[in-house]
PDB file of N, CA and C in Angstrom:
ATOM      1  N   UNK A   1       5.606  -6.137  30.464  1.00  0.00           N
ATOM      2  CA  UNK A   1       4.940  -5.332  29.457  1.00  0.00           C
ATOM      3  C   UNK A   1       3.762  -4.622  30.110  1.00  0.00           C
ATOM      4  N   UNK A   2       3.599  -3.210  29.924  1.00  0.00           N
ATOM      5  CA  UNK A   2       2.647  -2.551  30.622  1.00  0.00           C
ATOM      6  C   UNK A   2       1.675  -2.183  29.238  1.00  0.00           C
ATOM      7  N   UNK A   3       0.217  -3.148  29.594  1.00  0.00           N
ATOM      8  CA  UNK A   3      -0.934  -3.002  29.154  1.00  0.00           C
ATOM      9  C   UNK A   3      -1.966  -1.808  29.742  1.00  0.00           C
ATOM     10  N   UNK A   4      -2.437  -1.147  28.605  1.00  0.00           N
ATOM     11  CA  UNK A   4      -4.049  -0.325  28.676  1.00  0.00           C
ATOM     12  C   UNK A   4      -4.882  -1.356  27.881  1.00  0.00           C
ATOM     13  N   UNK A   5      -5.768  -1.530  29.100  1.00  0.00           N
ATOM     14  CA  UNK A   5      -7.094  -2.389  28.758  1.00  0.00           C
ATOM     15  C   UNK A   5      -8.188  -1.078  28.287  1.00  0.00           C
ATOM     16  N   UNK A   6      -8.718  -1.235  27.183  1.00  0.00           N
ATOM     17  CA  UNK A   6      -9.840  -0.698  26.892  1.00  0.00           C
ATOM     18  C   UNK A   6     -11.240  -1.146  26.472  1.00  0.00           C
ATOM     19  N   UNK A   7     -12.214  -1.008  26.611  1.00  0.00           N
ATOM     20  CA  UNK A   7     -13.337  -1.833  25.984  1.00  0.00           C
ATOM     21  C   UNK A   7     -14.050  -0.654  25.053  1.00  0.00           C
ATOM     22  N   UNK A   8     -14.772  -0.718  23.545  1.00  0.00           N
ATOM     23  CA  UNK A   8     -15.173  -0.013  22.335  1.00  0.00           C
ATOM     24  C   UNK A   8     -16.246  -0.310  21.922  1.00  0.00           C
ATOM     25  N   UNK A   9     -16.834   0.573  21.792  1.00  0.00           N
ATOM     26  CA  UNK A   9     -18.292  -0.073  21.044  1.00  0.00           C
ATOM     27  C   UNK A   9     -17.958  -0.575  19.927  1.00  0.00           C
ATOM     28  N   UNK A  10     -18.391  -1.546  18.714  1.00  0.00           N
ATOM     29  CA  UNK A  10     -18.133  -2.291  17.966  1.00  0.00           C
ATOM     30  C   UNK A  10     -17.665  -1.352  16.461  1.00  0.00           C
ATOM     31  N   UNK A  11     -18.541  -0.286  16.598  1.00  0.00           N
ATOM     32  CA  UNK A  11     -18.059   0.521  15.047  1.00  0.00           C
ATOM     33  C   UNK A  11     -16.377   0.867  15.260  1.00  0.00           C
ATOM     34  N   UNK A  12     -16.015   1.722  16.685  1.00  0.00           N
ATOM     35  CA  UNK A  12     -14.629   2.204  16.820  1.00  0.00           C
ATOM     36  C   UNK A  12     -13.736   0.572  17.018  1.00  0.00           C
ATOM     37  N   UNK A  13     -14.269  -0.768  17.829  1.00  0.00           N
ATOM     38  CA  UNK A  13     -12.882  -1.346  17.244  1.00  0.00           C
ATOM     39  C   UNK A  13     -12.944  -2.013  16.085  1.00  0.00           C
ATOM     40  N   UNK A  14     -13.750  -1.731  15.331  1.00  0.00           N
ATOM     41  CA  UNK A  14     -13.634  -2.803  13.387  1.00  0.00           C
ATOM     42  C   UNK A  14     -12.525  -1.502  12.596  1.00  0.00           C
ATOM     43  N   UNK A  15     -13.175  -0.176  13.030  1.00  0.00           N
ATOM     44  CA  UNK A  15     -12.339   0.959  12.628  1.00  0.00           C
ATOM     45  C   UNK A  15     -10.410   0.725  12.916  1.00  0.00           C
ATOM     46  N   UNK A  16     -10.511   0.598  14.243  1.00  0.00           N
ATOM     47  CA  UNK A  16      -9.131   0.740  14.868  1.00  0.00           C
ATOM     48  C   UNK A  16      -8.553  -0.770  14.646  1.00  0.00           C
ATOM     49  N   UNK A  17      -9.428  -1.489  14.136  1.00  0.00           N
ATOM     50  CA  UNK A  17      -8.687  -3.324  14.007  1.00  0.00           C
ATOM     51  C   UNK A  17      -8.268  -3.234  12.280  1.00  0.00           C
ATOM     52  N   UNK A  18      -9.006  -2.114  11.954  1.00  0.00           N
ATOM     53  CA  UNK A  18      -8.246  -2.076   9.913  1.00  0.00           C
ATOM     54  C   UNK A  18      -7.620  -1.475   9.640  1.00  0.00           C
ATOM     55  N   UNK A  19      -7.330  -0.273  10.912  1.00  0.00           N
ATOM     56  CA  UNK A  19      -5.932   0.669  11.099  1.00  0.00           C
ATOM     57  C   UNK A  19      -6.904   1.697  10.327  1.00  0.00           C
ATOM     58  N   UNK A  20      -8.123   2.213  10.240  1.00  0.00           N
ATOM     59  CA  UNK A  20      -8.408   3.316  10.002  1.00  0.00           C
ATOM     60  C   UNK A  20      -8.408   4.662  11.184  1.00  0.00           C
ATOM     61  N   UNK A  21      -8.711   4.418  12.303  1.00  0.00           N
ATOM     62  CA  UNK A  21      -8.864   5.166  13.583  1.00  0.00           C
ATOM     63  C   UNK A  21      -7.096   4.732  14.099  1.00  0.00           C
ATOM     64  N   UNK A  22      -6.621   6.243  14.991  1.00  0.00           N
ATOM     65  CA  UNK A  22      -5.544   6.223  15.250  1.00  0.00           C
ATOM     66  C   UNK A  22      -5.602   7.155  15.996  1.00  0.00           C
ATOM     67  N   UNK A  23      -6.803   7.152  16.382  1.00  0.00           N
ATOM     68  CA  UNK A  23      -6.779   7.775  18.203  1.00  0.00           C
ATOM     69  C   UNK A  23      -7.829   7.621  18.913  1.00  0.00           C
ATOM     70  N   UNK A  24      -7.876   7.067  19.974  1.00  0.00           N
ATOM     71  CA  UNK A  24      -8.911   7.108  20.824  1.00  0.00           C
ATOM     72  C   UNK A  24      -8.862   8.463  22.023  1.00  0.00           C
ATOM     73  N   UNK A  25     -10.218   8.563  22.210  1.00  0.00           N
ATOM     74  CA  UNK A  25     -10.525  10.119  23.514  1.00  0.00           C
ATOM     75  C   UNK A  25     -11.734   9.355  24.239  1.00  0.00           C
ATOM     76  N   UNK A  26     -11.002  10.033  25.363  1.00  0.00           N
ATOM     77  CA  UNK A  26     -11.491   9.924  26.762  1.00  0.00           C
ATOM     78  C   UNK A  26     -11.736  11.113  27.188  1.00  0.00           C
ATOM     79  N   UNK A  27     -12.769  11.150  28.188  1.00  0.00           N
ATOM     80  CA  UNK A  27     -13.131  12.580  28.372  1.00  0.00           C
ATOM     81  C   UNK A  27     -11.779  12.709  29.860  1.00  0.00           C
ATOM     82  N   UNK A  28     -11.589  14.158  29.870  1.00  0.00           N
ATOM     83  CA  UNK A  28     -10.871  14.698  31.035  1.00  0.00           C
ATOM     84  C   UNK A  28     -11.268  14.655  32.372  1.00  0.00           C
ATOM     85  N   UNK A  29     -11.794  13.483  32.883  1.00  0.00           N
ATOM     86  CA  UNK A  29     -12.303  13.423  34.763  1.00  0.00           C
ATOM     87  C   UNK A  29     -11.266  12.490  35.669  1.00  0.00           C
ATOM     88  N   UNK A  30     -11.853  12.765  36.443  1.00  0.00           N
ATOM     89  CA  UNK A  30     -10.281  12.100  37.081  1.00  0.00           C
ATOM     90  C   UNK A  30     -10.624  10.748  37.023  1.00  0.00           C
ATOM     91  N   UNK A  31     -11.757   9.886  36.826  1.00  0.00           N
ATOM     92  CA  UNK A  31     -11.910   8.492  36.518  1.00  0.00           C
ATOM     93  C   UNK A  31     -10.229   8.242  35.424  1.00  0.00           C
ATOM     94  N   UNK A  32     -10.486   8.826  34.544  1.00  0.00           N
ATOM     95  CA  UNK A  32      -9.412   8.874  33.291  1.00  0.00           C
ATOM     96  C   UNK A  32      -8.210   9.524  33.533  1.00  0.00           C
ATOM     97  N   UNK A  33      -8.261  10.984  34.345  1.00  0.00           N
ATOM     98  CA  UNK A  33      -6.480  10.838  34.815  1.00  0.00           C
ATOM     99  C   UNK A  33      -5.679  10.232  35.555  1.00  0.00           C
ATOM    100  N   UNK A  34      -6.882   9.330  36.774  1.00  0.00           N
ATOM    101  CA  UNK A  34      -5.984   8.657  37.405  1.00  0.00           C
ATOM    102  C   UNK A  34      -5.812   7.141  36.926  1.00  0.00           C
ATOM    103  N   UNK A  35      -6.239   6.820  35.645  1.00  0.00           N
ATOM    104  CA  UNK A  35      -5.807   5.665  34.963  1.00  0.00           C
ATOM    105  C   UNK A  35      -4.515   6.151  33.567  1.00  0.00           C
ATOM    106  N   UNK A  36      -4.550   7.630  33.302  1.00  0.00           N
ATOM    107  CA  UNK A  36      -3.786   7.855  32.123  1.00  0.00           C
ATOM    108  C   UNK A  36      -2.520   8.624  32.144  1.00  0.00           C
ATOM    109  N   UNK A  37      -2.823   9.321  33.540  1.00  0.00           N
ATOM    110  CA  UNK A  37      -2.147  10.492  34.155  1.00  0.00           C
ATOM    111  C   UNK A  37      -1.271  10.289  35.253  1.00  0.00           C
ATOM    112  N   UNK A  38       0.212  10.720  35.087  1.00  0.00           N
ATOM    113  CA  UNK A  38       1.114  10.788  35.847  1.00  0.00           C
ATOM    114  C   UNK A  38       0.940  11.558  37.323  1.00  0.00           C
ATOM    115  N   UNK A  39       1.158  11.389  38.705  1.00  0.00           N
ATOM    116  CA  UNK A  39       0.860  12.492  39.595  1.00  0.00           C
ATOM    117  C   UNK A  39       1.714  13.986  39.425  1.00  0.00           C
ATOM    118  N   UNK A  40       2.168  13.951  38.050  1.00  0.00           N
ATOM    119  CA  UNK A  40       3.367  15.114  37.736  1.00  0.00           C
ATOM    120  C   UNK A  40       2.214  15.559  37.031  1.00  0.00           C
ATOM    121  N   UNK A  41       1.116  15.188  36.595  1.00  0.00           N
ATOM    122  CA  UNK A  41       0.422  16.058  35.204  1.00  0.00           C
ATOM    123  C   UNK A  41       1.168  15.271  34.318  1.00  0.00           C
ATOM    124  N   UNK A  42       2.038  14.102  33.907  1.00  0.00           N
ATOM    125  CA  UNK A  42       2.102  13.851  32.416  1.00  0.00           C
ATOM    126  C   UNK A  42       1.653  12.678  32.058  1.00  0.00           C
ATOM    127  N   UNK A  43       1.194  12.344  30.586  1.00  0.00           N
ATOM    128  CA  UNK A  43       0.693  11.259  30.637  1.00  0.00           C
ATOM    129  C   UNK A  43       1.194   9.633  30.959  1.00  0.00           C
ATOM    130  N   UNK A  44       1.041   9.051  31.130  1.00  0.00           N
ATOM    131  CA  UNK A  44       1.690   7.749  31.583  1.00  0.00           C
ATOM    132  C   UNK A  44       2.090   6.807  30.711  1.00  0.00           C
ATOM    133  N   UNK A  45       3.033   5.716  30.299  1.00  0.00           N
ATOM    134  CA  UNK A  45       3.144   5.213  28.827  1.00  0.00           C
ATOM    135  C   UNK A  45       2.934   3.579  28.972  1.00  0.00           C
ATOM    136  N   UNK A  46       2.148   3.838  27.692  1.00  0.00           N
ATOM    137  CA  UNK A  46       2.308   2.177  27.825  1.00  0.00           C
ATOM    138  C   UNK A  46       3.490   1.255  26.815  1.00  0.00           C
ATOM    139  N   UNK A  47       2.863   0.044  27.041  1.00  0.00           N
ATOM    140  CA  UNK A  47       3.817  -1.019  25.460  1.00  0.00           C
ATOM    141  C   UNK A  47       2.826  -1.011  24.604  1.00  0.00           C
ATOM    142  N   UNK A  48       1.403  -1.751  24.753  1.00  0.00           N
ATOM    143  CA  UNK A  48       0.553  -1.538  24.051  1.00  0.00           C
ATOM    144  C   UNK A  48      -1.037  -1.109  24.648  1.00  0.00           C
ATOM    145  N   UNK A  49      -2.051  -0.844  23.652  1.00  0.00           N
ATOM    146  CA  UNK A  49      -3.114  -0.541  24.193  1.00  0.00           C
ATOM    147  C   UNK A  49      -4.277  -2.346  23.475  1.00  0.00           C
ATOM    148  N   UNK A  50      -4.551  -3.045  24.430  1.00  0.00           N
ATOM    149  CA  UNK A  50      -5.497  -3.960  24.259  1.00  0.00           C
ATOM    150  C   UNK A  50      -6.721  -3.493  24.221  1.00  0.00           C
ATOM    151  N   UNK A  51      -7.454  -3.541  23.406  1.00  0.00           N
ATOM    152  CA  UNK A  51      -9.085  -3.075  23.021  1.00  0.00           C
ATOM    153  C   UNK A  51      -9.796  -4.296  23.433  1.00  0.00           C
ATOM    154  N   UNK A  52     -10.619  -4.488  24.099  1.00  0.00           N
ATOM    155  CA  UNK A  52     -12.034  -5.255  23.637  1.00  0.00           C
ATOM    156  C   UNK A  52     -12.966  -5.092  23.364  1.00  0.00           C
ATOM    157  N   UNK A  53     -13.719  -6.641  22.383  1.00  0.00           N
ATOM    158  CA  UNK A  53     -15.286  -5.864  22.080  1.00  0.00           C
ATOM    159  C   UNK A  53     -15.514  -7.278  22.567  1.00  0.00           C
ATOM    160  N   UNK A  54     -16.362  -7.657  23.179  1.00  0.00           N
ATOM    161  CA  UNK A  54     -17.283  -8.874  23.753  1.00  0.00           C
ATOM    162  C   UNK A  54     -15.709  -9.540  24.186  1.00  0.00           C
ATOM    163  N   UNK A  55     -15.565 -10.728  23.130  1.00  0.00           N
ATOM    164  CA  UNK A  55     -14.588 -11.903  23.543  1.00  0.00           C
ATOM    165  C   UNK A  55     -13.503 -11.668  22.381  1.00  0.00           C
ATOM    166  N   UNK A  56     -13.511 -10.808  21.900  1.00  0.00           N
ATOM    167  CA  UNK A  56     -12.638 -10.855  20.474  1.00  0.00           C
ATOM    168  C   UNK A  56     -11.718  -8.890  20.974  1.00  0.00           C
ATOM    169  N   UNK A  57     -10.410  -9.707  21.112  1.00  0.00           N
ATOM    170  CA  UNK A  57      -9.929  -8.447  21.468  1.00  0.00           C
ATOM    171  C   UNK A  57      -8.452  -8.109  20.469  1.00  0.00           C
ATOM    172  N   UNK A  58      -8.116  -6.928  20.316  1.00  0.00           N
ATOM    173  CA  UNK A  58      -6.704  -6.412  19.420  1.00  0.00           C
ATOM    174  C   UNK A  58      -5.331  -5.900  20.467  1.00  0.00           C
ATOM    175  N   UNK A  59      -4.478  -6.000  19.908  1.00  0.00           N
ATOM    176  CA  UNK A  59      -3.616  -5.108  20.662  1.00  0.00           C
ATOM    177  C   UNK A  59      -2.897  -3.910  19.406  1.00  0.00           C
ATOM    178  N   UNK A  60      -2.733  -3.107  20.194  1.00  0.00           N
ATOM    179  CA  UNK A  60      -2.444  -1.740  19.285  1.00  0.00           C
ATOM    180  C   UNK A  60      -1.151  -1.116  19.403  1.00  0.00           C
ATOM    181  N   UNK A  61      -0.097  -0.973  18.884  1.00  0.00           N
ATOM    182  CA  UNK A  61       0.863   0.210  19.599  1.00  0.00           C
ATOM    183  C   UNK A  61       0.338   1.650  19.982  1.00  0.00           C
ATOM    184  N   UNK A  62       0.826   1.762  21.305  1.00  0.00           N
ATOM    185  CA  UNK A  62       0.674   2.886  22.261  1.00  0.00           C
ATOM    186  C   UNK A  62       1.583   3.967  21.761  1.00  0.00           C
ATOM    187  N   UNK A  63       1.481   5.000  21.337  1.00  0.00           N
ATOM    188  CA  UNK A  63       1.994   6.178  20.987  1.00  0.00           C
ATOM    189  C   UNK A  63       2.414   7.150  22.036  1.00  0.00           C
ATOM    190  N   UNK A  64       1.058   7.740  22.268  1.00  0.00           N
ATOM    191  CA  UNK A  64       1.112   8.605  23.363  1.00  0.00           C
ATOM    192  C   UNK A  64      -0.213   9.204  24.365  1.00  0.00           C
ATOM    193  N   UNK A  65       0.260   9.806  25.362  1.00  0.00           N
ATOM    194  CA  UNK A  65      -1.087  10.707  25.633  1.00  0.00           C
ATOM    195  C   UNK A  65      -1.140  11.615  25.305  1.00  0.00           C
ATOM    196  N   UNK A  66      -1.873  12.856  24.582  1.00  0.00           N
ATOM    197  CA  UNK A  66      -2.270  14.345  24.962  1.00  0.00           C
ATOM    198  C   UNK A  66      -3.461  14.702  25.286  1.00  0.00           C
ATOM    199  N   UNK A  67      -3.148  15.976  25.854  1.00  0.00           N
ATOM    200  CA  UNK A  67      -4.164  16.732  26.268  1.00  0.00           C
ATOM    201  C   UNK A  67      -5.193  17.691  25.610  1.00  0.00           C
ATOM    202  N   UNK A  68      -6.481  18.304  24.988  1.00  0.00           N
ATOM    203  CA  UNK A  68      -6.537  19.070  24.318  1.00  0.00           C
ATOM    204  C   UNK A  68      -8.153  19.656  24.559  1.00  0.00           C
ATOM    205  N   UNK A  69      -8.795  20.238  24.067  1.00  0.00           N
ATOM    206  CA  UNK A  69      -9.962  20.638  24.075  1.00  0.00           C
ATOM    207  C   UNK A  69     -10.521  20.393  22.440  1.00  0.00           C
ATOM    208  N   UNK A  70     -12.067  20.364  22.693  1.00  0.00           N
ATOM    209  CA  UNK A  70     -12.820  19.824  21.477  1.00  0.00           C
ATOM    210  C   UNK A  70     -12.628  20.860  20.155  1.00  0.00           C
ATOM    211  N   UNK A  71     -12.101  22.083  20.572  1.00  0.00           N
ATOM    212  CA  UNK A  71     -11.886  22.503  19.273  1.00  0.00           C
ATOM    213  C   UNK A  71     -10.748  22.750  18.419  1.00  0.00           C
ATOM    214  N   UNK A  72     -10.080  22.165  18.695  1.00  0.00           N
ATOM    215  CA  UNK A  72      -8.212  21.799  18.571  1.00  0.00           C
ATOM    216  C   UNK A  72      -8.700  20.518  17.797  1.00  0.00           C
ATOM    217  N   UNK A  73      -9.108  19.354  18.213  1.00  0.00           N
ATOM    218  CA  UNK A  73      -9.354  18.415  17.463  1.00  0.00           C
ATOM    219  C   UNK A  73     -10.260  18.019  15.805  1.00  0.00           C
ATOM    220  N   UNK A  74      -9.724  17.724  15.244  1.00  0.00           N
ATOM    221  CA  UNK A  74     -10.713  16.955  13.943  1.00  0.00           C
ATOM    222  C   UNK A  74     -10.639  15.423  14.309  1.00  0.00           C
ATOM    223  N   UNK A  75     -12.133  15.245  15.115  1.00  0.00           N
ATOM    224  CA  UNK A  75     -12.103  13.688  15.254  1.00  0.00           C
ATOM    225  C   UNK A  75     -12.367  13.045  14.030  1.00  0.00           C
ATOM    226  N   UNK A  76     -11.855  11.440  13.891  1.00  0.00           N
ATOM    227  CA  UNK A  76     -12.287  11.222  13.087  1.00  0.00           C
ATOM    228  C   UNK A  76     -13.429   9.877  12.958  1.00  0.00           C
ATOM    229  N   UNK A  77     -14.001  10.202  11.709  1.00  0.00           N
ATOM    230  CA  UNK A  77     -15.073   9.296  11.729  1.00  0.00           C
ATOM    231  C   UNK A  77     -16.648   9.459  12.344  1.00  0.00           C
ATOM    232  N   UNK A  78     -16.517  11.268  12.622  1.00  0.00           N
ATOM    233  CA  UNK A  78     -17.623  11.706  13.347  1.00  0.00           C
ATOM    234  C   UNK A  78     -17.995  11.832  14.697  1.00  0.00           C
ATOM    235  N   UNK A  79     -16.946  11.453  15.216  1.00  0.00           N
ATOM    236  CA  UNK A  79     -16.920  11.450  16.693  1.00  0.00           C
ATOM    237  C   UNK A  79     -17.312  12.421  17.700  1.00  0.00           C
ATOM    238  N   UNK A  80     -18.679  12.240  18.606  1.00  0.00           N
ATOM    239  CA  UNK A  80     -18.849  13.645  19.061  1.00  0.00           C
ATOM    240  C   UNK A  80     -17.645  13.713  20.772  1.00  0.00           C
ATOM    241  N   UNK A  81     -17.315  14.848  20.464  1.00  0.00           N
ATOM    242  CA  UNK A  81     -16.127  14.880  21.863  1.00  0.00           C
ATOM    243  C   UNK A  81     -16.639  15.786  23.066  1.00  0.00           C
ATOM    244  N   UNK A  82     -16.468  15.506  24.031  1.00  0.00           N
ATOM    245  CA  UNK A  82     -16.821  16.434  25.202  1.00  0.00           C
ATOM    246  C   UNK A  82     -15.484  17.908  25.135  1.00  0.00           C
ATOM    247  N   UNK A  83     -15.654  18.136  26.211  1.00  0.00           N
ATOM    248  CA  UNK A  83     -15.175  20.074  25.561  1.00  0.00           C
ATOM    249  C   UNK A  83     -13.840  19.224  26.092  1.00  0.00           C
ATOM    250  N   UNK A  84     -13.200  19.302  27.418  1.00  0.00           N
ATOM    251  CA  UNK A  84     -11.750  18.234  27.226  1.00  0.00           C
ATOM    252  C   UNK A  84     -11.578  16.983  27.335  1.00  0.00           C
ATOM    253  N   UNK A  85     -10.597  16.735  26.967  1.00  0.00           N
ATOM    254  CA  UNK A  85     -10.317  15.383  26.462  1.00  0.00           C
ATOM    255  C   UNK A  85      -8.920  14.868  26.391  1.00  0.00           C
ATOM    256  N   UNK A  86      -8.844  13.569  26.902  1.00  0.00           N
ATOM    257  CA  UNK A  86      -7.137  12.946  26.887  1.00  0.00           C
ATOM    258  C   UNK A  86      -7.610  12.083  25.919  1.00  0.00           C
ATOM    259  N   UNK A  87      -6.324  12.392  24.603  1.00  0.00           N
ATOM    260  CA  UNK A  87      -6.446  11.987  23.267  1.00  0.00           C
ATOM    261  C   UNK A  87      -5.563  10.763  23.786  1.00  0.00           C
ATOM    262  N   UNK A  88      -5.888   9.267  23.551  1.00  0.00           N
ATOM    263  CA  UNK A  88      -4.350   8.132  23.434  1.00  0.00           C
ATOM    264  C   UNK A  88      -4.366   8.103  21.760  1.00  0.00           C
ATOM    265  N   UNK A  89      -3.284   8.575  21.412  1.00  0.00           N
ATOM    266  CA  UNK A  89      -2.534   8.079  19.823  1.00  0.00           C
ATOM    267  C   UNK A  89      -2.246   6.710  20.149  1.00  0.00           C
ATOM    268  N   UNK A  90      -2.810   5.960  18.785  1.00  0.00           N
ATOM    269  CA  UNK A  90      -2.243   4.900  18.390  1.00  0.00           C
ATOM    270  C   UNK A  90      -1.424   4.473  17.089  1.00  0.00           C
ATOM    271  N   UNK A  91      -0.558   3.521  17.019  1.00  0.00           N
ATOM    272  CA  UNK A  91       0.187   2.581  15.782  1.00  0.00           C
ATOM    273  C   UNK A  91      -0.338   1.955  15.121  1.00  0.00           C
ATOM    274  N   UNK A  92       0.578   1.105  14.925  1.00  0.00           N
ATOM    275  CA  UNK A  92      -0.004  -0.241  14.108  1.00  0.00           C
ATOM    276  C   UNK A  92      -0.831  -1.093  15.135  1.00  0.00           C
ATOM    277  N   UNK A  93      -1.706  -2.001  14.276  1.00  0.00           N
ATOM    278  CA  UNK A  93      -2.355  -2.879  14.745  1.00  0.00           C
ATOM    279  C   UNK A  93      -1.408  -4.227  14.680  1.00  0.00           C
ATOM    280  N   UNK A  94      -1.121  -4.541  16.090  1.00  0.00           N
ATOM    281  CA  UNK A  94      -0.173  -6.316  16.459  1.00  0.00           C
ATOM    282  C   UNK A  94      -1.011  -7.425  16.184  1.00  0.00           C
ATOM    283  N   UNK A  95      -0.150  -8.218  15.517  1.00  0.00           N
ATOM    284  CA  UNK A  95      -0.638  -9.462  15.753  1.00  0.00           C
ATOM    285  C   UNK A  95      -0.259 -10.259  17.052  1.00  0.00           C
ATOM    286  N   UNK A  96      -1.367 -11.171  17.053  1.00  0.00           N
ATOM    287  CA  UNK A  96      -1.017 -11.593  18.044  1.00  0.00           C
ATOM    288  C   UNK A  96      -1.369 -13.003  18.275  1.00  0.00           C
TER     289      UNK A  96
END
């Protein structure tokens, strides 16, 4: 099973642990394409995406990656976004 480890400040994972948030963004640097990004340019897939916050962590279904710029997007929940950005879509929230 191929895991994305992520770590969240506490408002985005209570959001994404009640299934209100259903996408997380990362800004576009290569810190983040070469963890999200295929050497083709496409995004890379997972099984699921694992969040943590301290010691208490979720697992999420992994959707997808895209690509986009900040004004294409309606983040939600107020989110301020840098100008690009690799969007991960998420699912349901797993139990586990």
């Amino acid at each position: 099973m191929k895991i994305l480890h992520l770590t969240l400040k506490k408002k985005w994972f209570d959001l994404i642990k009640a299934g209100e948030k259903t996408a997380v963004y990362r800004e576009d640097k290569p810190y983040w394409q070469k963890r999200l990004v295929n050497k083709d340019g496409i995004g890379k897939h997972f099984d699921i995406v694992r969040f943590g916050y301290r010691k208490e962590t979720i697992d999420v279904e992994f959707r997808r990656i895209a690509f986009s710029h900040k004004e294409w997007l309606k983040p939600e929940h107020g989110e301020i976004l840098p100008d690009k950005v690799i969007v991960i879509r998420l699912g349901k929230v797993e139990e586990r």
